[in-house]
PDB file of N, CA and C in Angstrom:
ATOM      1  N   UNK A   1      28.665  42.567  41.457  1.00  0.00           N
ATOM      2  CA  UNK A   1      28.084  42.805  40.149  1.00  0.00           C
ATOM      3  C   UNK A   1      29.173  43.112  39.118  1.00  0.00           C
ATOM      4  N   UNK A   2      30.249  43.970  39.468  1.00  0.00           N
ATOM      5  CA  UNK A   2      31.205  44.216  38.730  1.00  0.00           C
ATOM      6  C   UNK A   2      32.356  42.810  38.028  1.00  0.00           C
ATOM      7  N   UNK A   3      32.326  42.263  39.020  1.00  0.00           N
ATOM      8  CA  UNK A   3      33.268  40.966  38.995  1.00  0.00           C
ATOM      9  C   UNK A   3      32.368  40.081  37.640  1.00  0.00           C
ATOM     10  N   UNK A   4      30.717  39.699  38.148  1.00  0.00           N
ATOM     11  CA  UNK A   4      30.107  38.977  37.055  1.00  0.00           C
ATOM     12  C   UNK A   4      30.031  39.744  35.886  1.00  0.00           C
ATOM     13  N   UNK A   5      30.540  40.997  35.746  1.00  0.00           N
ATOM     14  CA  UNK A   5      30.386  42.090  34.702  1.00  0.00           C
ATOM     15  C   UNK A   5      31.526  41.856  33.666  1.00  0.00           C
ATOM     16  N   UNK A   6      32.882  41.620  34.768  1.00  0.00           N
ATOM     17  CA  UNK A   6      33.789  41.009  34.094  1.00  0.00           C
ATOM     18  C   UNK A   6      34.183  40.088  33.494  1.00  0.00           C
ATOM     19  N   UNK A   7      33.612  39.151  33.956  1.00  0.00           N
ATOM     20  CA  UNK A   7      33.617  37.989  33.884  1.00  0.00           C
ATOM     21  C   UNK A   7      33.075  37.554  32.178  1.00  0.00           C
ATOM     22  N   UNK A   8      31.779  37.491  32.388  1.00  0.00           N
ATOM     23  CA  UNK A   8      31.293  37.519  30.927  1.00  0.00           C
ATOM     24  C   UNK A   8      31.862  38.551  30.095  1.00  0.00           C
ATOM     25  N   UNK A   9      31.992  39.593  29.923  1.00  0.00           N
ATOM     26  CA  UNK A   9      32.796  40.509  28.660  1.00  0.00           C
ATOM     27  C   UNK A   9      34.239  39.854  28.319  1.00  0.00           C
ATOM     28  N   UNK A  10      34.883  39.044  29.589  1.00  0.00           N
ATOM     29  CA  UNK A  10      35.727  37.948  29.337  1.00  0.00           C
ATOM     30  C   UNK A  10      35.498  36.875  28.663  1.00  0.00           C
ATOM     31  N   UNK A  11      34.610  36.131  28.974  1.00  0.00           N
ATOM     32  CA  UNK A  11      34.053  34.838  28.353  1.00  0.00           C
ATOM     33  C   UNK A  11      33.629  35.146  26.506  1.00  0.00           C
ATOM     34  N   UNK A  12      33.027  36.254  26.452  1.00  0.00           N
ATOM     35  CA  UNK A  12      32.143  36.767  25.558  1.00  0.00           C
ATOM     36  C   UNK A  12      33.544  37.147  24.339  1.00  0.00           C
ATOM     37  N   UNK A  13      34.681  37.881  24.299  1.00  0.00           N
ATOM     38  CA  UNK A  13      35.873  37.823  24.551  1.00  0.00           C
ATOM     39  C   UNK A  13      36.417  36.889  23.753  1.00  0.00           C
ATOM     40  N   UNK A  14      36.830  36.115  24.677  1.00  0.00           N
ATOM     41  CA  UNK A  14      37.868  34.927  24.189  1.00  0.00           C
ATOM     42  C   UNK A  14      36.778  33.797  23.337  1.00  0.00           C
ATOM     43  N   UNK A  15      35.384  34.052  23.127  1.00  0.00           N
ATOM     44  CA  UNK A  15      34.956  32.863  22.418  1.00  0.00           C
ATOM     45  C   UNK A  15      34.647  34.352  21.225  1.00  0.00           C
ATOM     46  N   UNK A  16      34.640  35.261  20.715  1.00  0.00           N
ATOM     47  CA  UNK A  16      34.661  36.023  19.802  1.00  0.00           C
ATOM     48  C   UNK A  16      36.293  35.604  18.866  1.00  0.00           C
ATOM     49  N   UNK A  17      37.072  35.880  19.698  1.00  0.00           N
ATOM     50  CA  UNK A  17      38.733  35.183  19.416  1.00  0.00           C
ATOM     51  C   UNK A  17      38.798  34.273  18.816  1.00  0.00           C
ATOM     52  N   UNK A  18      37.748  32.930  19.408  1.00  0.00           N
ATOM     53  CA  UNK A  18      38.479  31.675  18.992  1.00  0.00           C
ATOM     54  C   UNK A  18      37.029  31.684  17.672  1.00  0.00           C
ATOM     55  N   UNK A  19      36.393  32.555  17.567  1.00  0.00           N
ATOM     56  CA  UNK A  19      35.599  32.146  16.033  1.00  0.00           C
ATOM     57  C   UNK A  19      36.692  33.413  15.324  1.00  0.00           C
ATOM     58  N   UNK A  20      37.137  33.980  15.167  1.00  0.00           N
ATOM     59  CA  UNK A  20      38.139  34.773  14.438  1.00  0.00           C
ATOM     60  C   UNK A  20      39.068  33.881  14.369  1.00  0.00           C
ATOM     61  N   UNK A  21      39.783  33.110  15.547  1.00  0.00           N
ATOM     62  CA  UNK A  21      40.938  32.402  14.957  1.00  0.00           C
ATOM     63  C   UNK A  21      40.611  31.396  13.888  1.00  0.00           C
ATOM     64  N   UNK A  22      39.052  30.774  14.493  1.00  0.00           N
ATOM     65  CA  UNK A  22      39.375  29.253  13.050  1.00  0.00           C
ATOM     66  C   UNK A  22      38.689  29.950  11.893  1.00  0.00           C
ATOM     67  N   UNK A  23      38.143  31.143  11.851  1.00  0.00           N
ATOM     68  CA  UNK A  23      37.357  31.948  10.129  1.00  0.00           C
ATOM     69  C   UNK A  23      38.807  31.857   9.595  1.00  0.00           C
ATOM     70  N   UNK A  24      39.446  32.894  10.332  1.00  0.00           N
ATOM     71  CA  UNK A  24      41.310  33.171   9.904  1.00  0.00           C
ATOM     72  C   UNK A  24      42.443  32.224   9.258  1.00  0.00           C
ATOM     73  N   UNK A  25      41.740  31.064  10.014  1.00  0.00           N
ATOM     74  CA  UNK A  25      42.227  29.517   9.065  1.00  0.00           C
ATOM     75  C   UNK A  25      41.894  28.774   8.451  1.00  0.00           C
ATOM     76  N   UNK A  26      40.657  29.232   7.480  1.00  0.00           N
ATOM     77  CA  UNK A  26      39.896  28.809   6.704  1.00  0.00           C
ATOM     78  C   UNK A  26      40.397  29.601   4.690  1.00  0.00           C
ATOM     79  N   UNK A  27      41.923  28.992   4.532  1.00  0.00           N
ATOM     80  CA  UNK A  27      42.243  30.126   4.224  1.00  0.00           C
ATOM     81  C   UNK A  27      41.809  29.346   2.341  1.00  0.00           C
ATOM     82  N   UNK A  28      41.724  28.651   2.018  1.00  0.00           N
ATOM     83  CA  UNK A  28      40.926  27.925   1.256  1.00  0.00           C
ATOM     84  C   UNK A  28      39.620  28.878   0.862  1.00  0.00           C
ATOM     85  N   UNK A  29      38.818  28.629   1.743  1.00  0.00           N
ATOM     86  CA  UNK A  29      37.427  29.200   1.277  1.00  0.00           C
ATOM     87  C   UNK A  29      37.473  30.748   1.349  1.00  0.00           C
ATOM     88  N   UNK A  30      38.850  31.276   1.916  1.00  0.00           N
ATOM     89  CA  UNK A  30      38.944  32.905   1.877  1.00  0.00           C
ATOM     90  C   UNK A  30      39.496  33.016   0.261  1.00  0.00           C
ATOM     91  N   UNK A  31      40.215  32.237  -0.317  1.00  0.00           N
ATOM     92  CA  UNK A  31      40.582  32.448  -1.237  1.00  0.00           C
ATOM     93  C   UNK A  31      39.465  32.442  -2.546  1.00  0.00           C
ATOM     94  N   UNK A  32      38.504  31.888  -2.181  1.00  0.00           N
ATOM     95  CA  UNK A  32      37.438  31.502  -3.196  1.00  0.00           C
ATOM     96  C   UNK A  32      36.424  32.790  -2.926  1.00  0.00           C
ATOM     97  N   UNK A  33      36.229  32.932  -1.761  1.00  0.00           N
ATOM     98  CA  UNK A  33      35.599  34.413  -1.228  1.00  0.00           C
ATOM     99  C   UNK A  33      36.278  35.377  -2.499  1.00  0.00           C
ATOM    100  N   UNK A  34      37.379  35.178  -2.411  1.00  0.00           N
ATOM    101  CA  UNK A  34      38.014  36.738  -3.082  1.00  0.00           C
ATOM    102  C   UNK A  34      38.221  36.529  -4.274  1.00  0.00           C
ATOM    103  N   UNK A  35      37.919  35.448  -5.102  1.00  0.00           N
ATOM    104  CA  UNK A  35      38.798  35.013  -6.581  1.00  0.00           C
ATOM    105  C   UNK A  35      36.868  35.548  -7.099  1.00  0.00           C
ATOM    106  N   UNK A  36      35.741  35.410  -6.662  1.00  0.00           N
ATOM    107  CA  UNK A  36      34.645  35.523  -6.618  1.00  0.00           C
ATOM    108  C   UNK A  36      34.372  36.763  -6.518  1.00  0.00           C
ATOM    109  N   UNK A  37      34.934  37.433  -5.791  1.00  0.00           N
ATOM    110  CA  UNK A  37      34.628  39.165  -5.704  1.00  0.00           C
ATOM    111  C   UNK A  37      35.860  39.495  -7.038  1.00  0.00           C
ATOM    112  N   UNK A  38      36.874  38.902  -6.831  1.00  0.00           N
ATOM    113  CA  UNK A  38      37.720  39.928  -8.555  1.00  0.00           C
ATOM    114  C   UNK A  38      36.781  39.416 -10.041  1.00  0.00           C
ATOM    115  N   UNK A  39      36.207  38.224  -9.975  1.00  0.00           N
ATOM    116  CA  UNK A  39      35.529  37.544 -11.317  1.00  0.00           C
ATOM    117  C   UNK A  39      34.099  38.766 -11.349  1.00  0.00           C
ATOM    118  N   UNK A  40      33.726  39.485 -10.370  1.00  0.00           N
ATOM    119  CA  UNK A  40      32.470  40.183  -9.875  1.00  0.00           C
ATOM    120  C   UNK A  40      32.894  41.863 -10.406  1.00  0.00           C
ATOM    121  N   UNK A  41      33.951  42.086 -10.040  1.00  0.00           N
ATOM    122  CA  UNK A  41      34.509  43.478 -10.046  1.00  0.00           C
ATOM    123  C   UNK A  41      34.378  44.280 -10.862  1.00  0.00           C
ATOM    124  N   UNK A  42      33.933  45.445 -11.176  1.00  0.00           N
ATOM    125  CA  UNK A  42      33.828  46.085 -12.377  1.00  0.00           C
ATOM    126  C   UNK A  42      35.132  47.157 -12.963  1.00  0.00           C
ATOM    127  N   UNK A  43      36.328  46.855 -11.977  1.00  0.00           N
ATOM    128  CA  UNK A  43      37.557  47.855 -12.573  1.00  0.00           C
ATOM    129  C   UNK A  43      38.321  46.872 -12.415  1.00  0.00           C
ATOM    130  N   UNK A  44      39.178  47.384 -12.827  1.00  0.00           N
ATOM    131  CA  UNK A  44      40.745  46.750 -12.669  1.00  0.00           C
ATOM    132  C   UNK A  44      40.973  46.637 -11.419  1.00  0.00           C
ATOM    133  N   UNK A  45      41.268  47.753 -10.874  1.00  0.00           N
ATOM    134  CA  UNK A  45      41.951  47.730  -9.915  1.00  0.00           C
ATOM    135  C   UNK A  45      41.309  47.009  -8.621  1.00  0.00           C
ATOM    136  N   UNK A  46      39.981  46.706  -8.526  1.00  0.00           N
ATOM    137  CA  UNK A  46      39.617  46.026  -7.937  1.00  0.00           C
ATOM    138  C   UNK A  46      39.885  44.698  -7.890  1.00  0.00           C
ATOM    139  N   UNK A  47      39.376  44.289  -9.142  1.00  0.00           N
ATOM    140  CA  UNK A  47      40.025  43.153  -9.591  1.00  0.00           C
ATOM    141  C   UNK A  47      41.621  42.318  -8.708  1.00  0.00           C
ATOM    142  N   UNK A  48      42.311  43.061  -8.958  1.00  0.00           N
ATOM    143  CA  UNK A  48      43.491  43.058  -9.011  1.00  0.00           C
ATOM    144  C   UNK A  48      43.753  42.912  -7.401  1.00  0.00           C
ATOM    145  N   UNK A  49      43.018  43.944  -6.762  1.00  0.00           N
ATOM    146  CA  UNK A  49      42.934  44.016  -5.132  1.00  0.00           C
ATOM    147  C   UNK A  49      42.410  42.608  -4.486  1.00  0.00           C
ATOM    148  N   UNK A  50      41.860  42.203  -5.005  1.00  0.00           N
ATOM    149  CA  UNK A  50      40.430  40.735  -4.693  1.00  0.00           C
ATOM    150  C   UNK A  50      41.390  39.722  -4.815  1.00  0.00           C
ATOM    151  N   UNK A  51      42.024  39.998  -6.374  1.00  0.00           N
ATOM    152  CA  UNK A  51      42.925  38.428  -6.465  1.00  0.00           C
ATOM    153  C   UNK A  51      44.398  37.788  -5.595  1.00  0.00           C
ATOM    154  N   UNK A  52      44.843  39.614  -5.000  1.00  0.00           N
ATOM    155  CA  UNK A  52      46.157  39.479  -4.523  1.00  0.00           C
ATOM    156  C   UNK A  52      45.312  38.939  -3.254  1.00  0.00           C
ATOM    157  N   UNK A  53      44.303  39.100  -2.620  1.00  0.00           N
ATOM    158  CA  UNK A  53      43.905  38.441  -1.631  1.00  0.00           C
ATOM    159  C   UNK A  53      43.918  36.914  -1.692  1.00  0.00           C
ATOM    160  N   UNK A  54      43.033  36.606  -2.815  1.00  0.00           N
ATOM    161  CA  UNK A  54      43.021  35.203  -3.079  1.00  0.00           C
ATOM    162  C   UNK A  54      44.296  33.967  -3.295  1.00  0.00           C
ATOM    163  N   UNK A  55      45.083  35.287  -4.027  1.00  0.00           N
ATOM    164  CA  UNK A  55      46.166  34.409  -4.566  1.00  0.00           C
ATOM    165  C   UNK A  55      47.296  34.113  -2.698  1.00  0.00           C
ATOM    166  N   UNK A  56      47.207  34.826  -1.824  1.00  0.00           N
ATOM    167  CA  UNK A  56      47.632  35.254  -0.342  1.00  0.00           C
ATOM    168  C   UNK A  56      47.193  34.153   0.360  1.00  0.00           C
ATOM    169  N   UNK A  57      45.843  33.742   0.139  1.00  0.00           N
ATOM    170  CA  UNK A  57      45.147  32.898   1.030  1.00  0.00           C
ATOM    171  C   UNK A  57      45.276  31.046   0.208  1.00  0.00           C
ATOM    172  N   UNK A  58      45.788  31.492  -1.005  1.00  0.00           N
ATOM    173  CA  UNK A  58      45.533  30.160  -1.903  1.00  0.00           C
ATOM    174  C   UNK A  58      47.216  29.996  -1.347  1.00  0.00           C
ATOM    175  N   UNK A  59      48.352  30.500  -1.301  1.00  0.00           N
ATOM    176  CA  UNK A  59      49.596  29.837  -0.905  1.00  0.00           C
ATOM    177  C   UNK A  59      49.551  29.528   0.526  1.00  0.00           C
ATOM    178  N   UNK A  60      49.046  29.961   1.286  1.00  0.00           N
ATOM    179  CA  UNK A  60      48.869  29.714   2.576  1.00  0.00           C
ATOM    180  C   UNK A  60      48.094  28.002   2.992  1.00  0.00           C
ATOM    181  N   UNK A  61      47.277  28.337   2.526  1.00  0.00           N
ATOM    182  CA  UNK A  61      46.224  26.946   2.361  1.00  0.00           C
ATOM    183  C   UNK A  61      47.550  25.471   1.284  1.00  0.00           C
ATOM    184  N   UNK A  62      47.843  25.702   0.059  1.00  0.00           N
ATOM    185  CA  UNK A  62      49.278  25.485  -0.498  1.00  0.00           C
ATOM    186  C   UNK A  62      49.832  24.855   0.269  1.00  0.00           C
ATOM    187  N   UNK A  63      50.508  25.972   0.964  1.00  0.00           N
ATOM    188  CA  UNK A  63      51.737  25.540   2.089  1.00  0.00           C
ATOM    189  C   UNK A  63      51.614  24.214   3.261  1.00  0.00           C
ATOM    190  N   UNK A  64      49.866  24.570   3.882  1.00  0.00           N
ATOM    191  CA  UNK A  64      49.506  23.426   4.720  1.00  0.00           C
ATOM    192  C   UNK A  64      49.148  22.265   4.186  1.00  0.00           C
ATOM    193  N   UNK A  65      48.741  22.217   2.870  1.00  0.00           N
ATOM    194  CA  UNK A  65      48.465  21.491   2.267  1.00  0.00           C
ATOM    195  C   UNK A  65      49.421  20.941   1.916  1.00  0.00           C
ATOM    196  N   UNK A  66      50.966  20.794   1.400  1.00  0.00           N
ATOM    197  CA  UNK A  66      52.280  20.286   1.246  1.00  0.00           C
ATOM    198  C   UNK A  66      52.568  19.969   2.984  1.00  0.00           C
ATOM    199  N   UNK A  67      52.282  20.761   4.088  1.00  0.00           N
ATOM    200  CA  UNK A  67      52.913  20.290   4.874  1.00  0.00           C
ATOM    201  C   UNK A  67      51.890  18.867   5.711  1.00  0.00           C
ATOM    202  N   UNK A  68      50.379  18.910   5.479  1.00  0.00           N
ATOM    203  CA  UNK A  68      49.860  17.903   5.609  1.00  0.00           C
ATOM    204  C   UNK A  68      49.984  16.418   4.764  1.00  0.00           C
ATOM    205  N   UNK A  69      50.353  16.873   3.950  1.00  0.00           N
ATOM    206  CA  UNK A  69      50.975  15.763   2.924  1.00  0.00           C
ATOM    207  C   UNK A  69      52.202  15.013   3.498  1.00  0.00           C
ATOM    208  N   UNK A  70      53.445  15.645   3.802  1.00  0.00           N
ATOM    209  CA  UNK A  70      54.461  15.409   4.432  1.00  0.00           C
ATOM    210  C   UNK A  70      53.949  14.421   5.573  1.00  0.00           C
ATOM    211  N   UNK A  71      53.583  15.317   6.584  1.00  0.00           N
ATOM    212  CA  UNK A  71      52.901  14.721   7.597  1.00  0.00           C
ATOM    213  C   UNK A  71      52.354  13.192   7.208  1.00  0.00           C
ATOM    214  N   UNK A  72      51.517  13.083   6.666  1.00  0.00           N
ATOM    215  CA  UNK A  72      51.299  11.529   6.447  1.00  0.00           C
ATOM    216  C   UNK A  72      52.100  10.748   5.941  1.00  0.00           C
ATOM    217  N   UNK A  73      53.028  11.125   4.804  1.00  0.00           N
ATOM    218  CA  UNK A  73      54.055  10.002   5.069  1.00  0.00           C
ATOM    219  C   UNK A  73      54.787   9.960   5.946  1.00  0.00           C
ATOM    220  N   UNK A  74      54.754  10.605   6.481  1.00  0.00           N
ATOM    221  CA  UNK A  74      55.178  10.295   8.158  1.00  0.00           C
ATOM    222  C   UNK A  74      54.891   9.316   9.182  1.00  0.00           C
ATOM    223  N   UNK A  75      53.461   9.370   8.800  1.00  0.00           N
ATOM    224  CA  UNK A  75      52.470   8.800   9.520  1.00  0.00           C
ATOM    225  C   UNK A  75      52.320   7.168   9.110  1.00  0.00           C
ATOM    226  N   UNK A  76      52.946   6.794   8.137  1.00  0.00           N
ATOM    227  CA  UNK A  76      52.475   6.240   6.946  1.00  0.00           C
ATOM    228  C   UNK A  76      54.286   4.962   7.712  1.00  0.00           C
ATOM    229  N   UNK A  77      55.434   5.806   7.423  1.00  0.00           N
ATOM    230  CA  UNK A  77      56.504   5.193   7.718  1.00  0.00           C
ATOM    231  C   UNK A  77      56.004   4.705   9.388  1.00  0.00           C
ATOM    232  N   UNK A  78      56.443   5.839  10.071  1.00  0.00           N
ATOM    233  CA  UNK A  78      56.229   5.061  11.789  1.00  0.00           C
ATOM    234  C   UNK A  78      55.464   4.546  11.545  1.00  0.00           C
ATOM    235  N   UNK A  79      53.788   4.263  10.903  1.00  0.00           N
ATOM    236  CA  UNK A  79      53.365   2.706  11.330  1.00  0.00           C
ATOM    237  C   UNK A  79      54.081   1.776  10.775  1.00  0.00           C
ATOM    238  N   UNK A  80      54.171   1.806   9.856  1.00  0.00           N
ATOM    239  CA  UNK A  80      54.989   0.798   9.362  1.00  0.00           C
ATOM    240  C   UNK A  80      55.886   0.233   9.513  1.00  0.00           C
ATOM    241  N   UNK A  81      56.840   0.859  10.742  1.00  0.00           N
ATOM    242  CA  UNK A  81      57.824   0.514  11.421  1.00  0.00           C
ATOM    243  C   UNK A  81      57.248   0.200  12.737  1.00  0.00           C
ATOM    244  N   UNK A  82      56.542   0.509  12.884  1.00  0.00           N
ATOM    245  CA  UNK A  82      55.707  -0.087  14.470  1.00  0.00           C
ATOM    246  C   UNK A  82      56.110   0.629  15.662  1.00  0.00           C
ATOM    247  N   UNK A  83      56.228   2.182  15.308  1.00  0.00           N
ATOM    248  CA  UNK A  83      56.573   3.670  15.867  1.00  0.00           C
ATOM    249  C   UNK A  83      55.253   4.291  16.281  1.00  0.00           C
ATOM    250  N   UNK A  84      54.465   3.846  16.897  1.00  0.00           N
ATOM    251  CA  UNK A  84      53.249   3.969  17.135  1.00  0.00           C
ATOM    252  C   UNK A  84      53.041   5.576  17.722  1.00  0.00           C
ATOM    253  N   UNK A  85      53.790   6.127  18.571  1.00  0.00           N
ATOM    254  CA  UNK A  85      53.524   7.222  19.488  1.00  0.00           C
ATOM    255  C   UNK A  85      54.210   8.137  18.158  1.00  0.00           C
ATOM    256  N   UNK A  86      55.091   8.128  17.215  1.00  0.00           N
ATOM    257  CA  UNK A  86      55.564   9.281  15.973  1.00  0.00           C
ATOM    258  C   UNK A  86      54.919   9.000  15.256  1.00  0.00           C
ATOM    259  N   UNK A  87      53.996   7.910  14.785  1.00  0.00           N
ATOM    260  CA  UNK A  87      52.756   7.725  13.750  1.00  0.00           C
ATOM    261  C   UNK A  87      51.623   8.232  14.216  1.00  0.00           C
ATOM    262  N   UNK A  88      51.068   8.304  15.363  1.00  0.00           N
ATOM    263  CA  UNK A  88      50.105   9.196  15.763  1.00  0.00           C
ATOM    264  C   UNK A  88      50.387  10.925  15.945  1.00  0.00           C
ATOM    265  N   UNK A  89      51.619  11.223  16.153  1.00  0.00           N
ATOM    266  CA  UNK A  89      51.821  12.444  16.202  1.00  0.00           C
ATOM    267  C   UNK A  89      51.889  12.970  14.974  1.00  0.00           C
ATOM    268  N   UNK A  90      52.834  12.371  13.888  1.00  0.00           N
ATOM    269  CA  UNK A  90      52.588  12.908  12.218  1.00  0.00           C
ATOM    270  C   UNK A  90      51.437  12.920  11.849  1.00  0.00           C
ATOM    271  N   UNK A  91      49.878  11.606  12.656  1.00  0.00           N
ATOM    272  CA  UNK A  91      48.732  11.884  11.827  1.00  0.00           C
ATOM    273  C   UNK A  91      48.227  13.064  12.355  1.00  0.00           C
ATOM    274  N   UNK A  92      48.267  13.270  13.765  1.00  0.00           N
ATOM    275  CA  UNK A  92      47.533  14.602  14.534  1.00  0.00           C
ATOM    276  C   UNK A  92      48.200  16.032  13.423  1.00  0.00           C
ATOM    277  N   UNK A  93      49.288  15.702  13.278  1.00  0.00           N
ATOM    278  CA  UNK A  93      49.833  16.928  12.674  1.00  0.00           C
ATOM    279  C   UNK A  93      49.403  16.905  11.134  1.00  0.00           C
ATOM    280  N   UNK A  94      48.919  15.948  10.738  1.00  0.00           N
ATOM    281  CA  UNK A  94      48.284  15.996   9.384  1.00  0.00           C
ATOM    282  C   UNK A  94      47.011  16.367   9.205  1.00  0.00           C
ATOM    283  N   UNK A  95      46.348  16.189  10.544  1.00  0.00           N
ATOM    284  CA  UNK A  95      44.946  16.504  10.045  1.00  0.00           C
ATOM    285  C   UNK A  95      44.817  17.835  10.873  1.00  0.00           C
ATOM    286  N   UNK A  96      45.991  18.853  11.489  1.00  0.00           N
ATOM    287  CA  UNK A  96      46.068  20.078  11.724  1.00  0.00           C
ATOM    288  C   UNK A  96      46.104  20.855  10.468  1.00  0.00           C
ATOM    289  N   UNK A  97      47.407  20.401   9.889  1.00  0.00           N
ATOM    290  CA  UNK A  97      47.507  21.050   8.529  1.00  0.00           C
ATOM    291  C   UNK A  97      46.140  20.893   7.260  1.00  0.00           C
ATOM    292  N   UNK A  98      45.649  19.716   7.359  1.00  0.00           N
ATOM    293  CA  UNK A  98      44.768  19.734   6.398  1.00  0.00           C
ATOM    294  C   UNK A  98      43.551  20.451   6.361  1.00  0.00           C
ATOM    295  N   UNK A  99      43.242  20.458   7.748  1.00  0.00           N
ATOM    296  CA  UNK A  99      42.113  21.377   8.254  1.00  0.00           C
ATOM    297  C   UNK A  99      42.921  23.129   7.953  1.00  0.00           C
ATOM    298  N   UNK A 100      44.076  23.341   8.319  1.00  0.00           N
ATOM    299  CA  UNK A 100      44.368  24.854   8.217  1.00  0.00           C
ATOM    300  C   UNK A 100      44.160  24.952   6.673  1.00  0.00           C
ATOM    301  N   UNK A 101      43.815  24.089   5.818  1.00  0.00           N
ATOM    302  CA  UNK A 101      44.722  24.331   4.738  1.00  0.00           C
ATOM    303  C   UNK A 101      43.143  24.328   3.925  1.00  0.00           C
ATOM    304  N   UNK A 102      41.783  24.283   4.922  1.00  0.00           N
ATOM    305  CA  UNK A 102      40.488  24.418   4.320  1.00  0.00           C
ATOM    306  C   UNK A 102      40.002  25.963   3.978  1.00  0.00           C
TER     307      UNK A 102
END
């Protein structure tokens, strides 16, 4: 009983994790979450608290977003050179970044 006890608080666990990891990379719509709570805010300093969030989650999203970009011309040259196995790896890596960058 103990073992199936473990078992699931394990399972239960690591799929709690992996919906925290992809909310956590949704850093796009976190930024809109928070640009929405400072436009809402009734002080400053709130304000101010909300946007440094937004503005945190908007370079992040930014960043994947330049590096998914990259990525496809990447993707873009090896086919075009007929680099088939580095044109599929720049696209996989493009549509990693583009998705982190939601």
């Amino acid at each position: 009983m103990n073992i199936k006890l473990t078992l699931l608080s394990a399972g239960i666990a690591l799929s709690l994790g992996s919906v925290a990891a992809y909310a956590g990379e949704n850093h796009l719509q976190e930024a809109i979450k928070h640009v929405m709570m400072a436009a809402k805010a009734k002080d400053g300093k709130s304000v101010a608290q909300h946007a440094e969030e937004a503005q945190k989650h908007a370079k992040i999203a930014d960043e994947h977003l330049d590096a998914g970009l990259k990525s496809l011309e990447e993707a873009i040259d090896h086919g075009n050179q007929g680099h088939d196995d580095m044109a599929q790896k720049a696209a996989k890596e493009a549509e990693e970044h583009l998705k982190a960058s939601q």
